[in-house]
Protein backbone atom coordinates (compact mmCIF):
# COMPACT_ATOMS: atom_id res chain seq x y z
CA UNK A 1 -1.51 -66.70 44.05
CA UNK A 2 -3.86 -64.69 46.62
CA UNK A 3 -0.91 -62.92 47.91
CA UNK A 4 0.80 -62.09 44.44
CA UNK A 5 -3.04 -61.11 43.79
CA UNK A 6 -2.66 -58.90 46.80
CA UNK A 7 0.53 -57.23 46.01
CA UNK A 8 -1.07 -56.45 42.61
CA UNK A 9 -4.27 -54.89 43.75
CA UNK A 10 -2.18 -52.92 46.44
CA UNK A 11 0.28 -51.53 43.91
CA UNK A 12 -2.40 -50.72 41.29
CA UNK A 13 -4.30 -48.96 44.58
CA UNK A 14 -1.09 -47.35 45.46
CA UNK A 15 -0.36 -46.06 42.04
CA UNK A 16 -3.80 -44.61 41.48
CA UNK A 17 -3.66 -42.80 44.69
CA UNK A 18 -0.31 -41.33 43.58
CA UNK A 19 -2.41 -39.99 40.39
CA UNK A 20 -5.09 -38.22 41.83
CA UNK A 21 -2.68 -37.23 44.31
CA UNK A 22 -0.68 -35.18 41.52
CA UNK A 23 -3.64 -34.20 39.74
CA UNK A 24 -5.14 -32.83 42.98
CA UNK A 25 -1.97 -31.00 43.28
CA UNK A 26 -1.96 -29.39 39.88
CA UNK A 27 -5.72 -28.14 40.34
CA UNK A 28 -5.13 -26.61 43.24
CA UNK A 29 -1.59 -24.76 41.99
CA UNK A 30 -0.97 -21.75 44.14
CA UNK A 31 -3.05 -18.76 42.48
CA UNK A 32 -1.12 -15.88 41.07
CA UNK A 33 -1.61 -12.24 40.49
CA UNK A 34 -0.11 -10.22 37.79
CA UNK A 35 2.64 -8.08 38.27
CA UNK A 36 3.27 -5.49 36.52
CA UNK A 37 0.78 -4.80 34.16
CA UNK A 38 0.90 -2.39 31.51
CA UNK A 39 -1.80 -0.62 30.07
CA UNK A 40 -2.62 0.49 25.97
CA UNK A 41 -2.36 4.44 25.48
CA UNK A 42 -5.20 3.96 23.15
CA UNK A 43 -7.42 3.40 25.82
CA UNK A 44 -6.91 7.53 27.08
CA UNK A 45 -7.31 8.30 23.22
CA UNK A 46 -9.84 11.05 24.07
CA UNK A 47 -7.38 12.57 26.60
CA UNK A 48 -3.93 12.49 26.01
CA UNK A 49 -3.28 14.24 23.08
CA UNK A 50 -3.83 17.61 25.13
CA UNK A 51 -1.50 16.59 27.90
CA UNK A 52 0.76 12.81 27.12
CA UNK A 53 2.99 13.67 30.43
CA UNK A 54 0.54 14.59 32.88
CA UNK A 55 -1.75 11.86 31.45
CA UNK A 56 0.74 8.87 31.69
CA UNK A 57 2.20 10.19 35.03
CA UNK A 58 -1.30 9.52 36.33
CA UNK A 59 -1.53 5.96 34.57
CA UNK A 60 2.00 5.61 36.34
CA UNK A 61 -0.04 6.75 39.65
CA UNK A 62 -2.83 4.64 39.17
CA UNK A 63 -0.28 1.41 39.22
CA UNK A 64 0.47 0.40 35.43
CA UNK A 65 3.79 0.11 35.42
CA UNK A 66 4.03 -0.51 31.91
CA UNK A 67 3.16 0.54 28.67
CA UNK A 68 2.31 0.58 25.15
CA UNK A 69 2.07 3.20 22.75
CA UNK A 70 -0.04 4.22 19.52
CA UNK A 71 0.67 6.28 16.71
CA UNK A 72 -1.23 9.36 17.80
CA UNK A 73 -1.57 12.70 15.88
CA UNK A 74 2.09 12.98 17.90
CA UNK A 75 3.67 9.91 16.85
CA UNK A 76 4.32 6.85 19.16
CA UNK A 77 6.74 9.12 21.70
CA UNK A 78 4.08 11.72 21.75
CA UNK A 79 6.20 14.43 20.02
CA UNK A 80 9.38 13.77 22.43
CA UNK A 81 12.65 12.46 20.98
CA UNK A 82 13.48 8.55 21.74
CA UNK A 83 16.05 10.34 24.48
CA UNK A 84 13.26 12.60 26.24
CA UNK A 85 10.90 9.77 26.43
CA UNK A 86 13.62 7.21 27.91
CA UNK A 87 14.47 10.15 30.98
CA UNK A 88 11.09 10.90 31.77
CA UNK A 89 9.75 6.98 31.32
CA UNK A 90 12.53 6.31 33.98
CA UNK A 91 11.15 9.55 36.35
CA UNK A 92 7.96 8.50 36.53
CA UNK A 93 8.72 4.58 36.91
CA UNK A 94 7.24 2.98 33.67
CA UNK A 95 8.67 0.63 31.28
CA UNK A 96 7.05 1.80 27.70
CA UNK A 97 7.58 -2.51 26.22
CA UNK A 98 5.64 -1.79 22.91
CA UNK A 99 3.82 0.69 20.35
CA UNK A 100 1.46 0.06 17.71
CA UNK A 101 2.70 2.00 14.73
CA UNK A 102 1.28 2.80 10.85
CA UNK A 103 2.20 -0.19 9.53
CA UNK A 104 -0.44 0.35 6.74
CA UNK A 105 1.37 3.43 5.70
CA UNK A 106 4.68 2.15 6.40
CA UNK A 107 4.52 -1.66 5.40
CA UNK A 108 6.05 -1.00 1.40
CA UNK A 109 8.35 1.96 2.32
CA UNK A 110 11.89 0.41 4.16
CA UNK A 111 13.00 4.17 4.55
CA UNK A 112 9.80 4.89 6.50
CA UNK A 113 9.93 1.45 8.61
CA UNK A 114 13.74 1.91 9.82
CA UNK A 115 12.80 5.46 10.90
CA UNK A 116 10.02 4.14 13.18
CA UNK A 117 12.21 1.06 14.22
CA UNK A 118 15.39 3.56 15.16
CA UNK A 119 13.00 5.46 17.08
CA UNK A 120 11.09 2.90 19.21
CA UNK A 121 14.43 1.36 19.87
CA UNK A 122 16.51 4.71 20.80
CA UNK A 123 13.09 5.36 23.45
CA UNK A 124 13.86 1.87 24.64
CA UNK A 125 11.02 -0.44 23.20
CA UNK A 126 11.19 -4.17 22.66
CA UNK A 127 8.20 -4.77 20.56
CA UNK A 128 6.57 -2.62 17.37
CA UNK A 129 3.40 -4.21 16.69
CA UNK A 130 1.08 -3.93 13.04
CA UNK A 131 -2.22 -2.90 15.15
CA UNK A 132 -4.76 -3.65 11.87
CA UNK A 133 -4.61 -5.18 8.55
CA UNK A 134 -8.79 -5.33 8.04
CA UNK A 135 -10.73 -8.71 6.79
CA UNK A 136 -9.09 -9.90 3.45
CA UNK A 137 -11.06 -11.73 0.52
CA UNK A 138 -9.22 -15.04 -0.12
CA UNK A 139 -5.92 -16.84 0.96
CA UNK A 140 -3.94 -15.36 -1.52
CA UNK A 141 -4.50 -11.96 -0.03
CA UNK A 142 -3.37 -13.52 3.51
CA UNK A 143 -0.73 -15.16 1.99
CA UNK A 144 0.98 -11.70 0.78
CA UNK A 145 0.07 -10.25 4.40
CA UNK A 146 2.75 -13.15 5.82
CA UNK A 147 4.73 -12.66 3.26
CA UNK A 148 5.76 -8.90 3.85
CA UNK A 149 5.48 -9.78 7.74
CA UNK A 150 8.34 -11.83 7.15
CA UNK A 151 10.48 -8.98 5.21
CA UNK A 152 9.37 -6.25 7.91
CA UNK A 153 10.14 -8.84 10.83
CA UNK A 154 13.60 -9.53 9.53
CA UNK A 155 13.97 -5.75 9.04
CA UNK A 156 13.08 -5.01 12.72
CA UNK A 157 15.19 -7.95 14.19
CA UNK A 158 18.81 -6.44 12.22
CA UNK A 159 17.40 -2.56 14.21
CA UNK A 160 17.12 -5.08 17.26
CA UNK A 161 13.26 -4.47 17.55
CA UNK A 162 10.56 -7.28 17.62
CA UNK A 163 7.76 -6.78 15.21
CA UNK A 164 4.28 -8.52 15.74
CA UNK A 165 0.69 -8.79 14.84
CA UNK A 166 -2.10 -7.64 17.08
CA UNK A 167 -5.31 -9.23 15.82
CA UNK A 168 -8.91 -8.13 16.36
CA UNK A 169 -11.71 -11.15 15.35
CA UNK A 170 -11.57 -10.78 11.53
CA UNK A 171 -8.55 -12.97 11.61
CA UNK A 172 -10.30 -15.40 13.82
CA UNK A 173 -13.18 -15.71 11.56
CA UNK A 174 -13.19 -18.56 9.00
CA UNK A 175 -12.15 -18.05 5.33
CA UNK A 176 -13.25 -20.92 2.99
CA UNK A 177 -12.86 -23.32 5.92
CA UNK A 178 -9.69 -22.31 7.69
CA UNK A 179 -8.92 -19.58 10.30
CA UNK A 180 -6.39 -16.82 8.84
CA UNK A 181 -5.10 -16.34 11.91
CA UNK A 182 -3.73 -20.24 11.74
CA UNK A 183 -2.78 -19.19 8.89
CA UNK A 184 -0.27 -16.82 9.45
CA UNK A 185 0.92 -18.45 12.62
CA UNK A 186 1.73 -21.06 10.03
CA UNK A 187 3.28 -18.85 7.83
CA UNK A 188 5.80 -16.45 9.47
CA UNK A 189 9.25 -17.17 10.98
CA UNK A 190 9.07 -16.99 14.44
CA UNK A 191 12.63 -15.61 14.40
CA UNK A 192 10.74 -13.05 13.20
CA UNK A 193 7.35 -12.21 14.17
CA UNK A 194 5.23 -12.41 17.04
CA UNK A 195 1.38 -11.78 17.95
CA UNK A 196 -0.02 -10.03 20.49
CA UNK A 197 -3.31 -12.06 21.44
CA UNK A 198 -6.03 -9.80 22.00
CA UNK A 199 -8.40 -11.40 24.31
CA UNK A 200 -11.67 -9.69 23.74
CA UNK A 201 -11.70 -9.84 19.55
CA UNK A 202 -10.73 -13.77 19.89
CA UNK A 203 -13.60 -14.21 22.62
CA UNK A 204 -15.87 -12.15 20.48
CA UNK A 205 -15.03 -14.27 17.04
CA UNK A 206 -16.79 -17.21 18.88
CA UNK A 207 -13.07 -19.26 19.45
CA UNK A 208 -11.82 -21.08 22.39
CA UNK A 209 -8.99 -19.00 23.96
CA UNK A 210 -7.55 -21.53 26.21
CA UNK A 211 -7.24 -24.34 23.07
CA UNK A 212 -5.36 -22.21 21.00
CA UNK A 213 -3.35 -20.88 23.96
CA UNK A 214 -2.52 -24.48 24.62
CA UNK A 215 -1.73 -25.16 20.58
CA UNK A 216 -0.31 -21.90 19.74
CA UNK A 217 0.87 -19.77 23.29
CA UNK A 218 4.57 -19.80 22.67
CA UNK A 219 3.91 -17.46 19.62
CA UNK A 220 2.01 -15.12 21.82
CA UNK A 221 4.60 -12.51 24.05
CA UNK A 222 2.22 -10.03 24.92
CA UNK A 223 -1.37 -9.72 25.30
CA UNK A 224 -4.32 -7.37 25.46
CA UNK A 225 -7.19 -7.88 28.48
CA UNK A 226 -10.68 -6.22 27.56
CA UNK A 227 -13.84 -6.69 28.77
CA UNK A 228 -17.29 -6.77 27.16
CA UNK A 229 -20.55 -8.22 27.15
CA UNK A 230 -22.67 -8.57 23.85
CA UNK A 231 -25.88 -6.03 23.72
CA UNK A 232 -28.44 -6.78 21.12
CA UNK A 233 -25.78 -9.38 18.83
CA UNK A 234 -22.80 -6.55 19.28
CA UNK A 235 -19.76 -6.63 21.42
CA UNK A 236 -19.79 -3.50 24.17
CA UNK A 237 -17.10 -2.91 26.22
CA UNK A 238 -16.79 -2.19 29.75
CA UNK A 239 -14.63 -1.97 32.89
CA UNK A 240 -12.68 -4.90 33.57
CA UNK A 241 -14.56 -7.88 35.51
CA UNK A 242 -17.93 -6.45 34.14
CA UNK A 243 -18.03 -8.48 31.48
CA UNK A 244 -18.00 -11.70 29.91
CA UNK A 245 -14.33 -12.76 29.61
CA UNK A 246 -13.25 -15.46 32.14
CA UNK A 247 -9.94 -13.77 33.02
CA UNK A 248 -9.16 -15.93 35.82
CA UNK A 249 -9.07 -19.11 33.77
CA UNK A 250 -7.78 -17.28 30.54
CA UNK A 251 -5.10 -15.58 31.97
CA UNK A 252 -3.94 -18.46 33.91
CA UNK A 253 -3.58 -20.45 30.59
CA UNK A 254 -1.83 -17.47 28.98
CA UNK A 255 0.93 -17.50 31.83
CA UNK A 256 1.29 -21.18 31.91
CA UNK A 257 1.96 -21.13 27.96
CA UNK A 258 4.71 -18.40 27.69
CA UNK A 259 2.78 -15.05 27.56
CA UNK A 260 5.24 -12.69 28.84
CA UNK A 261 3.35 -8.97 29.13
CA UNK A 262 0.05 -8.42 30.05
CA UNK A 263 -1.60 -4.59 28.64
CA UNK A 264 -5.02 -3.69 29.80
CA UNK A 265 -7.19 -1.67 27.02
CA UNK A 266 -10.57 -0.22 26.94
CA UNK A 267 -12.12 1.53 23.86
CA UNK A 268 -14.82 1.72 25.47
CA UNK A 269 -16.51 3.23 28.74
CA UNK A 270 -19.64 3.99 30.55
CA UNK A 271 -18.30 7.08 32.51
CA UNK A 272 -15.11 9.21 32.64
CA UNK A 273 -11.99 7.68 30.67
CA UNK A 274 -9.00 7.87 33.49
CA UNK A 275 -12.13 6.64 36.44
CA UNK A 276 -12.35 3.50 33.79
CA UNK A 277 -8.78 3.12 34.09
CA UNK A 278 -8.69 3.39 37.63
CA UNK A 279 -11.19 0.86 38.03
CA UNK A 280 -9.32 -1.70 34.84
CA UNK A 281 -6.03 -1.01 37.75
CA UNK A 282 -7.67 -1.70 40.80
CA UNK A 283 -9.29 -4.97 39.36
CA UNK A 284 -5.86 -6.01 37.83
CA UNK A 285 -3.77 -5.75 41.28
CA UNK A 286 -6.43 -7.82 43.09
CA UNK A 287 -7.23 -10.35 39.97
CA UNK A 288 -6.01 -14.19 41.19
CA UNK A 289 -5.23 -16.54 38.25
């Protein structure tokens, strides 16, 4: 009996070894940085209308080798046919992976949505994202929000586009108990459409990022990284890694749950726009998740 006692301690020593051994292991995973990284036109709002090539050639200089586009006084292509912005993406070395569009405008007119679907797929675009939809009154009023997602998503998916949702932290705020944003997770095909996390409005809307990463991540193909800190109750934003989002941990989460593109934006900044970006580029080739 002492030595079958013996072989039972020794195995149940052996086996817990083997456990912290592996959870040792997946602590310390190898840290990884994030390449490439893209980067949200919206962010040189103030400055590219005047100039969009010169201004994305030095975004393209800068290191974001990827981008996404906005629905500017230009349009998403910034006045250029889908053929002109394909050559001179490919000149200066970008992959343009996503606009936001006027899906507000657009959302009950087909006619209008295939144009803008044709045209971000002829540039070469995978994704066309709704970039607002505003804080709605009841469920009902979310309800006919997933609803029409559905129709537009099937739309875009037959013109061989993705279409998504990018949310800011009205849809993370509860509504008579339940988050909307749960909601229309819930509620759309994923065959369909996708979100685009943004990881400022979610941080700002008092929710933890990494649990509904964890729950929800495989939803989530692209993502937005902002910083801010709150002054006086209010969110402020500022050059990345001087704020308050933990990118480090966040990101890490994102990657190991499926996010696929990662697009720096700043609406925000306490100096020059293109010296924030070149700062938000300098702290993304160095950042170690």
């Amino acid at each position: 009996m002492q030595r079958r006692d013996f072989i039972r301690q020794s195995a149940l020593l052996t086996a817990g070894a083997l456990t912290l051994s592996q959870t040792s292991l997946l602590a310390g995973a190898p840290a990884k940085t994030i390449s490439p990284f893209g980067v949200q036109l919206y962010s040189v709002r103030d400055v590219i209308g005047k100039d969009p090539k010169g201004v994305m050639t030095q975004l393209a200089q800068m290191g974001y080798k990827q981008f996404e586009s906005y629905s500017g006084q230009q349009g998403f292509l910034w006045g250029m046919t889908p053929a002109e912005m394909k050559s001179f993406l490919k000149d200066i070395g970008v992959n343009m992976v996503s606009t936001h569009f006027n899906y507000g405008q657009q959302k009950d007119n087909d006619s209008e949505l295939q144009k803008s679907f044709d045209m971000a797929k002829g540039a070469g675009l995978t994704y066309i994202l709704c970039p607002y939809i505003g804080p709605q009154k009841s469920f009902d009023d979310w309800k006919r929000i997933a609803d029409r997602f559905n129709v537009v998503g099937e739309m875009a998916r037959k013109s061989g586009m993705k279409f998504g949702y990018h949310n800011h932290d009205y849809s993370f705020k509860p509504l008579d108990g339940k988050i909307p944003q749960e909601y229309l997770l819930a509620n759309t095909d994923p065959k369909n459409v996708m979100f685009e996390l943004d990881l400022c409005w979610i941080d700002v809307a008092g929710q933890d990022t990494e649990a509904h990463l964890k729950k929800y991540g495989k939803r989530y193909e692209l993502c937005h990284i902002k910083d801010y800190k709150k002054v006086d109750g209010k969110p402020v934003q500022n050059d990345l890694g001087k704020g308050a989002v933990d990118f480090k941990k966040t990101l890490r989460v994102a990657m190991e749950n499926g996010m696929k593109y990662y697009i720096v934006e700043q609406e925000e900044y306490p100096g020059e726009v293109l010296v924030s970006m070149k700062n938000d580029a300098e702290y993304m080739k160095t950042l170690s998740v």
